[in-house]
N, C-alpha and C. Protein backbone atom coordinates (compact mmCIF):
# COMPACT_ATOMS: atom_id res chain seq x y z
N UNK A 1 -27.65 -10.26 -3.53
CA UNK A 1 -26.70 -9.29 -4.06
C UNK A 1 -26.14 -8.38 -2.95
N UNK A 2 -27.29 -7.90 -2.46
CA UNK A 2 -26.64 -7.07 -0.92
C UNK A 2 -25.62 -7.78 0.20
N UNK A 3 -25.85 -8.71 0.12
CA UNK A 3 -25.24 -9.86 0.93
C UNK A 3 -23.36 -10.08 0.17
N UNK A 4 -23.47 -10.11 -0.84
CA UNK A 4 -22.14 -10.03 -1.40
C UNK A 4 -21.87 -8.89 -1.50
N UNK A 5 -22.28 -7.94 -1.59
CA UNK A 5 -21.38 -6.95 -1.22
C UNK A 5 -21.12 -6.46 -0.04
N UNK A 6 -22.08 -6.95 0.62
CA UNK A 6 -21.03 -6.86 2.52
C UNK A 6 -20.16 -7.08 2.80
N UNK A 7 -20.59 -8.35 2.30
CA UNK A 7 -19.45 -9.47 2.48
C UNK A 7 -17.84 -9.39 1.71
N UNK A 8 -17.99 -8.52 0.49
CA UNK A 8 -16.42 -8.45 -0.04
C UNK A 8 -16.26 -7.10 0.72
N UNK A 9 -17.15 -5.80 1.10
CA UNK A 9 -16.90 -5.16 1.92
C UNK A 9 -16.09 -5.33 3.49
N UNK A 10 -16.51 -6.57 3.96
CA UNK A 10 -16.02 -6.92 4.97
C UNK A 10 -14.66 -7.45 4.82
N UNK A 11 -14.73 -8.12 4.07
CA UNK A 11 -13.41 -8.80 3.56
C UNK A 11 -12.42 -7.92 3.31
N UNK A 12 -13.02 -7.18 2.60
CA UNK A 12 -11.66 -6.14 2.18
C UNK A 12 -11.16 -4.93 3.13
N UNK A 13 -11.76 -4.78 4.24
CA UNK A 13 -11.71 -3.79 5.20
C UNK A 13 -10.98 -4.36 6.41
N UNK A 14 -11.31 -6.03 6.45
CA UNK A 14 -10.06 -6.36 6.96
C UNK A 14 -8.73 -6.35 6.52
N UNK A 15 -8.62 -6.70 5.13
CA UNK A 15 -7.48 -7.01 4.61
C UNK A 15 -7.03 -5.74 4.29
N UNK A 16 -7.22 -4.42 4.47
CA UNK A 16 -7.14 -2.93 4.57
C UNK A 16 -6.46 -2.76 5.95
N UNK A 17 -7.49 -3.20 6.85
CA UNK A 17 -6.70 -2.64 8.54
C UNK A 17 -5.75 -3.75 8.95
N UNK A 18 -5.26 -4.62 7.84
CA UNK A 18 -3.83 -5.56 8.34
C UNK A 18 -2.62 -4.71 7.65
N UNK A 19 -1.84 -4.70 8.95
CA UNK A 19 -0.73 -3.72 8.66
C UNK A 19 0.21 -3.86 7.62
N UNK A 20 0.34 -3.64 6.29
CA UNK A 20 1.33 -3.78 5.31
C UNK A 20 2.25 -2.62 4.46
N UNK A 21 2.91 -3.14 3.85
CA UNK A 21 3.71 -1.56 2.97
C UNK A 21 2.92 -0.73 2.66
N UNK A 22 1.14 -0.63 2.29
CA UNK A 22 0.80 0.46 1.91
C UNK A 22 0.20 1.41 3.36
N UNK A 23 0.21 0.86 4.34
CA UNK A 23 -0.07 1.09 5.57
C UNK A 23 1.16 1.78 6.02
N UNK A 24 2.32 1.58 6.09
CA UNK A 24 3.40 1.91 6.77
C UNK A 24 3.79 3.00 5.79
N UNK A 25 3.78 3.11 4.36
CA UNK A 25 3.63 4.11 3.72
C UNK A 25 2.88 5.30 4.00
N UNK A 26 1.64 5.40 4.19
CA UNK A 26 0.86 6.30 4.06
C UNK A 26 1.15 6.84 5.56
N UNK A 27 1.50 6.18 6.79
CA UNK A 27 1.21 6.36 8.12
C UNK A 27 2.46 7.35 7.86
N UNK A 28 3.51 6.89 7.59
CA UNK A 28 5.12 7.34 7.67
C UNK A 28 4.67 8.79 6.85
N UNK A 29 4.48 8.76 5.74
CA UNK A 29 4.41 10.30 4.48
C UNK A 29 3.75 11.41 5.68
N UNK A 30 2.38 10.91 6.16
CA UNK A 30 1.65 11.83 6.63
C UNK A 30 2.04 12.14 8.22
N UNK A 31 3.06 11.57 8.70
CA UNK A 31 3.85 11.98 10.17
C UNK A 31 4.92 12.43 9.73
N UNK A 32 6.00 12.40 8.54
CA UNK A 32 7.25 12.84 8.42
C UNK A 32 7.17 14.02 6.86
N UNK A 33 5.90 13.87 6.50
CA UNK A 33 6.16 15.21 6.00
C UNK A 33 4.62 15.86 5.62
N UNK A 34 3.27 15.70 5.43
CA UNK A 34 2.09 16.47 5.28
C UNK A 34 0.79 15.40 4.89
N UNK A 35 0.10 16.07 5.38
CA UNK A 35 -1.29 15.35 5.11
C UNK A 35 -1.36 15.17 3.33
N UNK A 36 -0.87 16.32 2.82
CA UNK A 36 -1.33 16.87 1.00
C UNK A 36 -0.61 15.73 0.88
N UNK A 37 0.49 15.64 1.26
CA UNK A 37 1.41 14.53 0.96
C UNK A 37 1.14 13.15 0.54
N UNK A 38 0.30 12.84 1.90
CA UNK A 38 0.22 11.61 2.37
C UNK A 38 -1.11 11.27 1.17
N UNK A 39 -1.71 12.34 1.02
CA UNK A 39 -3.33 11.68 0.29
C UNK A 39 -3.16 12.02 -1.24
N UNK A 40 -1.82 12.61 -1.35
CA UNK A 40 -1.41 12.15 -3.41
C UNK A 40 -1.08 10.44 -2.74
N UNK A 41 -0.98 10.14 -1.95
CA UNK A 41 -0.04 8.42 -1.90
C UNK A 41 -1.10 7.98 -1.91
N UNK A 42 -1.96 8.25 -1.04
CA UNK A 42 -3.36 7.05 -0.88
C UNK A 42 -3.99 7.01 -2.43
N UNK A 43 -4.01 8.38 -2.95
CA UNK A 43 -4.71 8.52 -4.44
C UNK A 43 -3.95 7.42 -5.17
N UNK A 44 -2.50 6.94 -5.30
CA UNK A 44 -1.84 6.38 -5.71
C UNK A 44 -2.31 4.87 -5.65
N UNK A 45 -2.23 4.64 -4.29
CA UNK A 45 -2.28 3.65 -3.40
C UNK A 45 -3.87 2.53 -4.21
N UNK A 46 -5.36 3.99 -4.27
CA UNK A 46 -6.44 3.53 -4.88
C UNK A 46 -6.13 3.33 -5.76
N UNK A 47 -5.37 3.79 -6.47
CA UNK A 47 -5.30 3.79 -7.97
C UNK A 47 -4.78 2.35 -8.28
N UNK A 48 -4.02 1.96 -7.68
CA UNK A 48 -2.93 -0.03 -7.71
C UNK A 48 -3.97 -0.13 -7.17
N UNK A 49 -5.10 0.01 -6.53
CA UNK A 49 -5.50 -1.23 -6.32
C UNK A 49 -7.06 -1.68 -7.07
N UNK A 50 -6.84 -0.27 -7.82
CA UNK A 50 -8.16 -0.35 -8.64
C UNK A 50 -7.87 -1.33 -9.96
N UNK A 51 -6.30 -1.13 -10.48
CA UNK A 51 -5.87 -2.09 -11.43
C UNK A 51 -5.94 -3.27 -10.73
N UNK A 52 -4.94 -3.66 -9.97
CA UNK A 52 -5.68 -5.07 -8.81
C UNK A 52 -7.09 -6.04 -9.20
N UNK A 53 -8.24 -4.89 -8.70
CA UNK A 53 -9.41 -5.32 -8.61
C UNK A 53 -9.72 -5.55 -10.02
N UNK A 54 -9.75 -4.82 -11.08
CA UNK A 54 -10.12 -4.67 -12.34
C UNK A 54 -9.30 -6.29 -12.66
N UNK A 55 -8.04 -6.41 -12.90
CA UNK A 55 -7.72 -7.51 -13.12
C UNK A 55 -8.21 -8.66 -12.57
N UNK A 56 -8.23 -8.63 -11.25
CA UNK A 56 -9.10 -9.82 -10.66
C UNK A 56 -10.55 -10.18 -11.29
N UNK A 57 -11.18 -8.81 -11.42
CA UNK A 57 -12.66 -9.19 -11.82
C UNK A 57 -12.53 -10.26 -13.36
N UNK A 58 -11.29 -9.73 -13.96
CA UNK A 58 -10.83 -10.28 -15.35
C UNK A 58 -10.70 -11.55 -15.30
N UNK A 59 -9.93 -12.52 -13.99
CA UNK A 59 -9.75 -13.45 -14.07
C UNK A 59 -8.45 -13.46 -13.41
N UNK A 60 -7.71 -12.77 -12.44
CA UNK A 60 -6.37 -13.24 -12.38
C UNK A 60 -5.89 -14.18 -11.64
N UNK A 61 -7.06 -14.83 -11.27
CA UNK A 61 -6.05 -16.25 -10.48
C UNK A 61 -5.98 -17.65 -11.73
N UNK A 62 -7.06 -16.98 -12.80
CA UNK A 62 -6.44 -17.95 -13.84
C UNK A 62 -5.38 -17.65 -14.54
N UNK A 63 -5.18 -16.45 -14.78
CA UNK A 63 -4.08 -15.48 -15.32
C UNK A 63 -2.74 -16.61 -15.06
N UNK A 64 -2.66 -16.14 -13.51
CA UNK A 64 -1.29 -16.12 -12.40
C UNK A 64 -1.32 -18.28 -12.42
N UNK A 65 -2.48 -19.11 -12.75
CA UNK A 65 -2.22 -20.37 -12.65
C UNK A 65 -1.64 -20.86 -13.71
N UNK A 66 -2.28 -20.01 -15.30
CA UNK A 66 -1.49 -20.35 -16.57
C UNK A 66 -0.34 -19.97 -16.71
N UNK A 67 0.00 -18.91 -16.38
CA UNK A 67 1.33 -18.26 -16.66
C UNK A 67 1.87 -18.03 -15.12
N UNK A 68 2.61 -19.19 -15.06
CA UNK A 68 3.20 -19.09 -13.52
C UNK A 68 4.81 -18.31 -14.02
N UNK A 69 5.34 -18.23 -14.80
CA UNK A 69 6.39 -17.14 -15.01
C UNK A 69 6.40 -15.90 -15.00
N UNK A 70 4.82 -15.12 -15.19
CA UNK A 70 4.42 -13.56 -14.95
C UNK A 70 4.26 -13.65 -13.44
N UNK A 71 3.81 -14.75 -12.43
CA UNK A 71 3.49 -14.56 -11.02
C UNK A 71 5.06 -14.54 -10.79
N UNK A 72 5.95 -15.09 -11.06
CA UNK A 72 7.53 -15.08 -10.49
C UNK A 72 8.11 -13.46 -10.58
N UNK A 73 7.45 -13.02 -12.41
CA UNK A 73 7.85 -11.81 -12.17
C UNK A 73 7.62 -10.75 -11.41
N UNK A 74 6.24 -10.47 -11.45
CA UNK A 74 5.53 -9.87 -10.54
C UNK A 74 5.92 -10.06 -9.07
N UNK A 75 5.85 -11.15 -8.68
CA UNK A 75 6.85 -10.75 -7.02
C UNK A 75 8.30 -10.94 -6.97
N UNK A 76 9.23 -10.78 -7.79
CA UNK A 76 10.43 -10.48 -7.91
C UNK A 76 10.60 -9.30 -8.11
N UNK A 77 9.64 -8.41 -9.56
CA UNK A 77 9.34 -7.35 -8.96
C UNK A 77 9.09 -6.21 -8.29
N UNK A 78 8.15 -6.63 -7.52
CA UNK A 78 7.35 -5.97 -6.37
C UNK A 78 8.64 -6.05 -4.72
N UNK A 79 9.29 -7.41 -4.96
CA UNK A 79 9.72 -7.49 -4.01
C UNK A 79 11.36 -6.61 -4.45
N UNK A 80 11.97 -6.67 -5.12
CA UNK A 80 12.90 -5.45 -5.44
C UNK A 80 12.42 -4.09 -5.23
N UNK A 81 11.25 -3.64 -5.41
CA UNK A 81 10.88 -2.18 -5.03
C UNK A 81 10.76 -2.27 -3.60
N UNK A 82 10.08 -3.16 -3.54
CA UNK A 82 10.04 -2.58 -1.46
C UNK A 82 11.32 -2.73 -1.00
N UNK A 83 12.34 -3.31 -1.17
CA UNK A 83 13.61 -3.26 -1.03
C UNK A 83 14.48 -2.25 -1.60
N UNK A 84 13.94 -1.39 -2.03
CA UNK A 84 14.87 -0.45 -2.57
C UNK A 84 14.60 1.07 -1.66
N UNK A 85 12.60 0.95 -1.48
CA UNK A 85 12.42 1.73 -0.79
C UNK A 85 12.93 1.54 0.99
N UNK A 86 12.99 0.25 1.07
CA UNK A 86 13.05 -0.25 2.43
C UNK A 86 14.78 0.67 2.84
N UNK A 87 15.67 0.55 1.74
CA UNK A 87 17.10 1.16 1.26
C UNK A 87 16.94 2.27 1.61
N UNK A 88 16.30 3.27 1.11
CA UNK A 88 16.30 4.81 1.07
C UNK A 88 15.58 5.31 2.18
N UNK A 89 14.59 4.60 2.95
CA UNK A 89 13.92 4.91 4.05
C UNK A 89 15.22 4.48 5.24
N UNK A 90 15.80 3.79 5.27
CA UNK A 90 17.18 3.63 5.92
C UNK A 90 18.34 4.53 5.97
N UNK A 91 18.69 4.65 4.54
CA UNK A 91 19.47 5.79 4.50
C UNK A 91 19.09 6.90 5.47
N UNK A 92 17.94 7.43 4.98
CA UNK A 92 17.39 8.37 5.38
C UNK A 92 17.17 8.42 7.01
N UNK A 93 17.11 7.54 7.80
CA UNK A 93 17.11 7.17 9.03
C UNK A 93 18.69 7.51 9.09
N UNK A 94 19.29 6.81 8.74
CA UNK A 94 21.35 7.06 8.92
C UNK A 94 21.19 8.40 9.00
N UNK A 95 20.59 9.47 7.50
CA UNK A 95 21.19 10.80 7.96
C UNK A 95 20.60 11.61 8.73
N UNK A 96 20.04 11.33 9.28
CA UNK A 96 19.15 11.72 10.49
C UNK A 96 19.49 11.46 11.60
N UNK A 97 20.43 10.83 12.05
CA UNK A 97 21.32 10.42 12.64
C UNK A 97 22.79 11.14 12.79
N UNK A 98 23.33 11.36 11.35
CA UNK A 98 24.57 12.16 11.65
C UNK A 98 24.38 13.45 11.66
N UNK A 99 22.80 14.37 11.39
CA UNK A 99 22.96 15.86 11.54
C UNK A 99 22.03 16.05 12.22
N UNK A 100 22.09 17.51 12.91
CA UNK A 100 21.67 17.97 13.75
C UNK A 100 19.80 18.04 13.50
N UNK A 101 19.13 17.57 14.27
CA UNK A 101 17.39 17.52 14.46
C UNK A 101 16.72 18.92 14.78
N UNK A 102 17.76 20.32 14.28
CA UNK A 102 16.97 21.22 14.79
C UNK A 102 15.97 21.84 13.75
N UNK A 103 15.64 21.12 12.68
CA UNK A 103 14.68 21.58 11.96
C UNK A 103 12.94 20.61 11.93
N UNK A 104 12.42 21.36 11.76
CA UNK A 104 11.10 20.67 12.42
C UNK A 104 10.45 19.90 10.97
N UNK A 105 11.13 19.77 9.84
CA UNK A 105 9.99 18.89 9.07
C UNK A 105 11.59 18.60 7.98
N UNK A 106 11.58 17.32 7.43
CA UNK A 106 12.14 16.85 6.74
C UNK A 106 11.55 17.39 5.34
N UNK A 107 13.05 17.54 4.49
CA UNK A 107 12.43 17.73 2.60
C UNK A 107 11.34 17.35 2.04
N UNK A 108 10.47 18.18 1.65
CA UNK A 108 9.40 17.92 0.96
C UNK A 108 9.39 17.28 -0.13
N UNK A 109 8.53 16.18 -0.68
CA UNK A 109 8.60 15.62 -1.82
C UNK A 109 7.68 15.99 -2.69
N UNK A 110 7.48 16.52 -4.06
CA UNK A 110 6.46 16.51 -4.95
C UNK A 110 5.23 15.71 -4.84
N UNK A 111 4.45 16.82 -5.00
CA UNK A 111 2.80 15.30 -4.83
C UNK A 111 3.17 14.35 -5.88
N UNK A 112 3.56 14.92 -7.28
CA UNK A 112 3.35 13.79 -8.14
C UNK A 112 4.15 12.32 -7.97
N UNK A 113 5.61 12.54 -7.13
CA UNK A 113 6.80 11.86 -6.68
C UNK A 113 5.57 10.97 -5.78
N UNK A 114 4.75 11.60 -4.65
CA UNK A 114 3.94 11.13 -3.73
C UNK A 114 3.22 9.98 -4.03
N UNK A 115 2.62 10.59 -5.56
CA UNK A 115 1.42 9.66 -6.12
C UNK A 115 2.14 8.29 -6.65
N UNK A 116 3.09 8.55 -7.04
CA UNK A 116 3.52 7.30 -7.93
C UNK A 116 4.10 6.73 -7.16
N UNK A 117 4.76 7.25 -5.82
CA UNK A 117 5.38 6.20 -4.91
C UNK A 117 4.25 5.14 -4.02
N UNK A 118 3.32 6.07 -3.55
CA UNK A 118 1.95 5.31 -3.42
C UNK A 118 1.01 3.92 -4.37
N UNK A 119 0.95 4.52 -5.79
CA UNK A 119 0.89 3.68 -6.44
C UNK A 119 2.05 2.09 -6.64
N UNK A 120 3.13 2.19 -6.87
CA UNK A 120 4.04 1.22 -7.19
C UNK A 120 4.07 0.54 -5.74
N UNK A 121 3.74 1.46 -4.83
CA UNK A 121 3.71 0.53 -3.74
C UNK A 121 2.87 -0.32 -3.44
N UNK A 122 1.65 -0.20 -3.31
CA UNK A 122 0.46 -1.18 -3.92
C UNK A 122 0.80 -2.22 -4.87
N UNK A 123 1.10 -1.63 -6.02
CA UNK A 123 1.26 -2.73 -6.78
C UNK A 123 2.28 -3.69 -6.74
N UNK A 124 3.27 -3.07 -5.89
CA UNK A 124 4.48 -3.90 -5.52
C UNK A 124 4.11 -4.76 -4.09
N UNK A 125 2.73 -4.67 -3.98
CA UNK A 125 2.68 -4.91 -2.25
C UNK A 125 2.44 -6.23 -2.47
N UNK A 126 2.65 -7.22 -1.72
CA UNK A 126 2.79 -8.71 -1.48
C UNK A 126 1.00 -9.20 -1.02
N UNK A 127 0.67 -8.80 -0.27
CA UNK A 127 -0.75 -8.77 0.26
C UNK A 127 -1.57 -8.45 -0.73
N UNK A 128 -1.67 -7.68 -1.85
CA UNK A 128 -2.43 -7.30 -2.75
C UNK A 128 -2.36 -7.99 -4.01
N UNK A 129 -1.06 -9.01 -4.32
CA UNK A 129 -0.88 -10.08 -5.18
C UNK A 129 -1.59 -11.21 -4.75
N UNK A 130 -1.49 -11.56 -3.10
CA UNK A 130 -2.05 -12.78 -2.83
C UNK A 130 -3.44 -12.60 -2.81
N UNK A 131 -4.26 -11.55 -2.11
CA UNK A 131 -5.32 -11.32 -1.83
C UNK A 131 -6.45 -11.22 -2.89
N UNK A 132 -5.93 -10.14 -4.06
CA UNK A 132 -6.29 -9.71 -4.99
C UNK A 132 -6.36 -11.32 -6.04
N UNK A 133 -5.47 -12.09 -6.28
CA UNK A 133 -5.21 -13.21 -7.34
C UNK A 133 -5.60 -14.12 -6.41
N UNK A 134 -5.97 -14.95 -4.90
CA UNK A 134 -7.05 -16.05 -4.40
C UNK A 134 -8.38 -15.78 -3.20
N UNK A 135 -7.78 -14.38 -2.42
CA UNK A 135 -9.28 -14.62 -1.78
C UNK A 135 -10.11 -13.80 -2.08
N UNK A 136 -9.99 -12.60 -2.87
CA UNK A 136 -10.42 -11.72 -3.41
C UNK A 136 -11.80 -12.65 -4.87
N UNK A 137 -11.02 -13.26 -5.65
CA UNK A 137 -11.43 -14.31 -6.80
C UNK A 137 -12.14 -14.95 -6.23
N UNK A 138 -12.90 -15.45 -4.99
CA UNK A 138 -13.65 -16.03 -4.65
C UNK A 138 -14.87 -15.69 -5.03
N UNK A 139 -15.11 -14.30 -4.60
CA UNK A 139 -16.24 -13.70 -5.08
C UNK A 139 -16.80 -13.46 -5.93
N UNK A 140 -15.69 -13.41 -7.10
CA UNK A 140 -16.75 -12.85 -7.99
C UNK A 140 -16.20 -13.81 -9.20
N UNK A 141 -16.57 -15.25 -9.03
CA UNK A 141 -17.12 -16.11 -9.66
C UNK A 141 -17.90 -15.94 -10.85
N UNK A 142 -17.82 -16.80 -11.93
CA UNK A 142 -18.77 -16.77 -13.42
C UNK A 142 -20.32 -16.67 -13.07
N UNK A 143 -20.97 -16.81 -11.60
CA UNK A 143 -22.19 -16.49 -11.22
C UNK A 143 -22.78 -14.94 -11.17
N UNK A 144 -21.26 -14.35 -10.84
CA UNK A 144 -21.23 -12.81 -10.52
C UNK A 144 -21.63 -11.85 -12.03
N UNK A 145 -22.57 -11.26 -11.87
CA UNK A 145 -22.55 -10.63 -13.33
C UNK A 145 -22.44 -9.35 -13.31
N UNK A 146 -21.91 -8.55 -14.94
CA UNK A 146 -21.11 -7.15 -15.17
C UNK A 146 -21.47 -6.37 -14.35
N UNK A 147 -23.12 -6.20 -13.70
CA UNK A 147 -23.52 -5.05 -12.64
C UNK A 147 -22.95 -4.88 -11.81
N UNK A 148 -23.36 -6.39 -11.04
CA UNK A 148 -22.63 -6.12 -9.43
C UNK A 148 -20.84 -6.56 -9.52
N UNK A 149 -19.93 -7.00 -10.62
CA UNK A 149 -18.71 -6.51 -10.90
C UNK A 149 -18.31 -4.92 -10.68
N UNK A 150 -19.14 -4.67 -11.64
CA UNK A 150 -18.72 -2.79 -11.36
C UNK A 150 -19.33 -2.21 -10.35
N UNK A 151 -19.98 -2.88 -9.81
CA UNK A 151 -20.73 -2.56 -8.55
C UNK A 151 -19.55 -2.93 -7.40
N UNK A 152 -18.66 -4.02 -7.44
CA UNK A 152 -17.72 -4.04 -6.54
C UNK A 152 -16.33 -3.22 -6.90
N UNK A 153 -15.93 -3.47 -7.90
CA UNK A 153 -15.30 -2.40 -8.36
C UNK A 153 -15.27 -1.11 -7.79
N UNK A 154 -16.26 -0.74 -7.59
CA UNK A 154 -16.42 0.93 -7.42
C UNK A 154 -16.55 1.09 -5.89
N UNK A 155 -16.73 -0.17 -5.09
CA UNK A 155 -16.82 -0.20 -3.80
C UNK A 155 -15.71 -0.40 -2.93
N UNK A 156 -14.86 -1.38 -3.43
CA UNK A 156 -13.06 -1.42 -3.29
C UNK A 156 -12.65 -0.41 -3.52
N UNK A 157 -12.65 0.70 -4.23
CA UNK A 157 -11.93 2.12 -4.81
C UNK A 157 -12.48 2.88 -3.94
N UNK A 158 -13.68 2.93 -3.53
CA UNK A 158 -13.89 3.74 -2.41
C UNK A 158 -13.58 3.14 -1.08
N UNK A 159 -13.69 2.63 -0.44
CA UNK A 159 -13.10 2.07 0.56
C UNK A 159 -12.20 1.83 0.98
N UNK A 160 -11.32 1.57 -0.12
CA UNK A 160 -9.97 2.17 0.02
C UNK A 160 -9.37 3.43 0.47
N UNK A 161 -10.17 4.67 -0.56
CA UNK A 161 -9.42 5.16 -0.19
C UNK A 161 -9.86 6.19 1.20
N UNK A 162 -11.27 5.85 1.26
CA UNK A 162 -11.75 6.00 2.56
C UNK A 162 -10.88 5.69 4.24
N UNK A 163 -10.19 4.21 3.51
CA UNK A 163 -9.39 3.90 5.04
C UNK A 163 -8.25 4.56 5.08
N UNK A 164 -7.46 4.71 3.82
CA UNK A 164 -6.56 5.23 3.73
C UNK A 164 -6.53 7.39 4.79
N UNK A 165 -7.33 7.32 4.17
CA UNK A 165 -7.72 8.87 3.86
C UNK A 165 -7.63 9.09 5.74
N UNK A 166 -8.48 8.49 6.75
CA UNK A 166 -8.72 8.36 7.67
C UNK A 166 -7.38 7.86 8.60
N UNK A 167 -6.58 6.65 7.47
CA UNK A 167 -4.87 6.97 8.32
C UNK A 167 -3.94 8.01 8.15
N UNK A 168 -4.19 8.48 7.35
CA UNK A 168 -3.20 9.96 6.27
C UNK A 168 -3.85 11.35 7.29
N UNK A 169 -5.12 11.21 7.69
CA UNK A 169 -5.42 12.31 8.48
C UNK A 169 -5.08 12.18 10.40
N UNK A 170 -5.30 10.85 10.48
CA UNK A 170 -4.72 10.65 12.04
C UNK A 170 -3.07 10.76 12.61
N UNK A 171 -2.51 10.43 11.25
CA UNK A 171 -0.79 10.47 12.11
C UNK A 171 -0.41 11.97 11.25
N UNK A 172 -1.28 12.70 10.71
CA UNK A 172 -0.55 13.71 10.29
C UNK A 172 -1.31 15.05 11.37
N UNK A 173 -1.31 14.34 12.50
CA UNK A 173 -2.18 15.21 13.79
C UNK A 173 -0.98 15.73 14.39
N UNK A 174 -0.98 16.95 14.78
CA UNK A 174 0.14 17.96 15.62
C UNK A 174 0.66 16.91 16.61
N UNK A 175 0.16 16.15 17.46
CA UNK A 175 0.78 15.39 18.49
C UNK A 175 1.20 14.15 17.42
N UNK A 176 1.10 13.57 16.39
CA UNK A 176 1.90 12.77 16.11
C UNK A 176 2.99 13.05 15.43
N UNK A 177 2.92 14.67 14.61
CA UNK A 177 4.09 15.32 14.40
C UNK A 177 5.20 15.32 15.43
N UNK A 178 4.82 16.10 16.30
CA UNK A 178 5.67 16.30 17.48
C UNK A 178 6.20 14.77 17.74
N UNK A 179 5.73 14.15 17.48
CA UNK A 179 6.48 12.45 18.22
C UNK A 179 7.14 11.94 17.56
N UNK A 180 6.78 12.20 16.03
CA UNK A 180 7.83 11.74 14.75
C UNK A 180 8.85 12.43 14.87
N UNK A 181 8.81 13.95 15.51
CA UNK A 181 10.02 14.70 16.12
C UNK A 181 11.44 13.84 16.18
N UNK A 182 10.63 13.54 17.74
CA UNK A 182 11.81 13.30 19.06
C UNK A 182 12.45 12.09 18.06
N UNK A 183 11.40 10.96 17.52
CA UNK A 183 12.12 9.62 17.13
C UNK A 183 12.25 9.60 15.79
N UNK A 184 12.23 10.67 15.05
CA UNK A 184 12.23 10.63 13.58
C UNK A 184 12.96 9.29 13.32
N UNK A 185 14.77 9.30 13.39
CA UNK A 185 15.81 8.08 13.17
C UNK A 185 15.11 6.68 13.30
N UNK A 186 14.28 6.57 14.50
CA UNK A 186 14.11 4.97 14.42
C UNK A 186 12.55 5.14 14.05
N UNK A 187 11.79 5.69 13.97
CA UNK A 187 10.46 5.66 13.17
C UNK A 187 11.14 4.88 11.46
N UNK A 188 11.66 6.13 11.15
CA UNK A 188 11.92 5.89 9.58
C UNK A 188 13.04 4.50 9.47
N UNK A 189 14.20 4.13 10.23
CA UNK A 189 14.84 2.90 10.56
C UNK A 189 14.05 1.83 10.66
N UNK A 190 12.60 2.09 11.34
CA UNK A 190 11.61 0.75 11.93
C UNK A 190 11.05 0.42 10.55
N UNK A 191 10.58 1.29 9.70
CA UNK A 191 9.97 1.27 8.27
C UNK A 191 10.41 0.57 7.55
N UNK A 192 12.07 1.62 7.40
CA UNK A 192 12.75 1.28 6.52
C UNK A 192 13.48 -0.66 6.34
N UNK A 193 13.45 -0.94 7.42
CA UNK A 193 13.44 -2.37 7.95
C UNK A 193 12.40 -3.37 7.46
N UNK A 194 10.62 -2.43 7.90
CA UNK A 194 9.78 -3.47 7.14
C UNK A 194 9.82 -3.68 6.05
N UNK A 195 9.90 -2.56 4.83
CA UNK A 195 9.63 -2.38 3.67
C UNK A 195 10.73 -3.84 3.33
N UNK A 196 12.07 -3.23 3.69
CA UNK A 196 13.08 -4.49 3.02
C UNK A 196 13.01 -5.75 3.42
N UNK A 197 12.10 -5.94 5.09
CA UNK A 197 11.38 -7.15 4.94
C UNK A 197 10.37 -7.88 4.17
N UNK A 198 9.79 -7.18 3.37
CA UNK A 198 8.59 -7.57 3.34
C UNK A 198 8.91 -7.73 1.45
N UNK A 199 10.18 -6.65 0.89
CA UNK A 199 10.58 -7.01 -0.63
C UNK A 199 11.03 -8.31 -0.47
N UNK A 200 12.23 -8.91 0.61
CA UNK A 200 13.03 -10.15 0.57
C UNK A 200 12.38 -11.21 0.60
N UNK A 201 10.84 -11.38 1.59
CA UNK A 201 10.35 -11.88 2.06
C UNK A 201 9.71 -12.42 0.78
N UNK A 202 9.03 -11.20 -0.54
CA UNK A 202 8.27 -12.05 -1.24
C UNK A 202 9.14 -12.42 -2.44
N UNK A 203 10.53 -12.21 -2.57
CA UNK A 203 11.54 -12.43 -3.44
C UNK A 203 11.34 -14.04 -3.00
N UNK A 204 12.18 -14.51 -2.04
CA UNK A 204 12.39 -15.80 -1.36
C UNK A 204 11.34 -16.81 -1.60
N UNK A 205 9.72 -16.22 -1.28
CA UNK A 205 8.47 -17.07 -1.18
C UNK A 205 7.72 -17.30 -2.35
N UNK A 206 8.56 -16.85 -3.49
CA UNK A 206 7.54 -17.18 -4.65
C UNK A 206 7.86 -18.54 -5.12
């Protein structure tokens, strides 16, 4: 039992420190506008991925094999939101661009705006459909029983938001403020680029 839960521990801590929309999210909130900010997103962020896990423990790679028309939706989806955000993180790069940089922190957004953008992003995230619905499902097999289910359960939700919490506090450090400064335009341009890569990307690949 200890042994499987290392082991999806390990698993999932990689698939945590591989760089994706909820990564570039949380890094971006907590350099371009506050730590409070950044950790309503990660709260968000646990929260998709606690539905994620919960569903998986349910069964969702049988889910997503019977009903291959909910997997089309789901990353058509997911991949329209990161493209929309990928849109507005662009914009937002453009007007940053045509006016003057002499103010030191961009518009604040509502935590609650924070939380739910965090959340939908997760759930819209491409990595957390694949991961969550085949390598995730490995584990916890009809051998796996209700204990150590909620026993992983509760270990993904923390760990999450443990890594999260730990990126939301490093780029929202005075010297990475100051650097989101000078390059605010192409920080938020570089983002705003992945995000709409990464919606098109799973539009195209389903």
């Amino acid at each position: 039992m200890l042994m499987l839960f290392f082991t999806v521990a390990l698993v999932h801590l990689v698939a945590l420190m591989s760089p994706g929309p909820d990564f570039f999210f949380v890094s971006q909130t907590a350099v371009s506008r506050s730590r409070k900010e950044a950790m309503m997103g990660v709260f968000g962020i646990t929260c998709g991925v606690m539905v994620w896990s919960g569903v998986a423990l349910l069964g969702l790679n049988l889910i997503l094999e019977k009903m291959a028309w909910l997997h089309n939706i789901i990353m058509v989806g997911g991949g329209l939101y990161l493209c929309w955000m990928g849109y507005q993180m662009l914009r937002g790069a453009l007007k940053k661009q045509e006016t003057s940089a002499e103010e030191p922190h961009v518009e604040l957004a509502t935590s609650g705006r924070s939380f739910m953008k965090g959340l939908l992003t997760n759930l819209a995230n491409p990595k957390a459909i694949i991961y969550f619905g085949s390598v995730f499902s490995l584990f916890v097999g009809d051998s796996v029983g209700a204990g150590a289910r909620w026993g992983i359960f509760v270990l993904i939700a923390l760990e999450t938001f443990a890594w999260f919490t730990v990126v939301a506090s490093l780029f929202a450090l005075p010297a990475m403020r100051r650097g989101y400064q000078r390059l605010a335009k192409w920080i938020d341009g570089f983002a705003g680029a992945l995000f709409a890569g990464f919606g098109i990307h799973l539009i195209i690949s389903r």
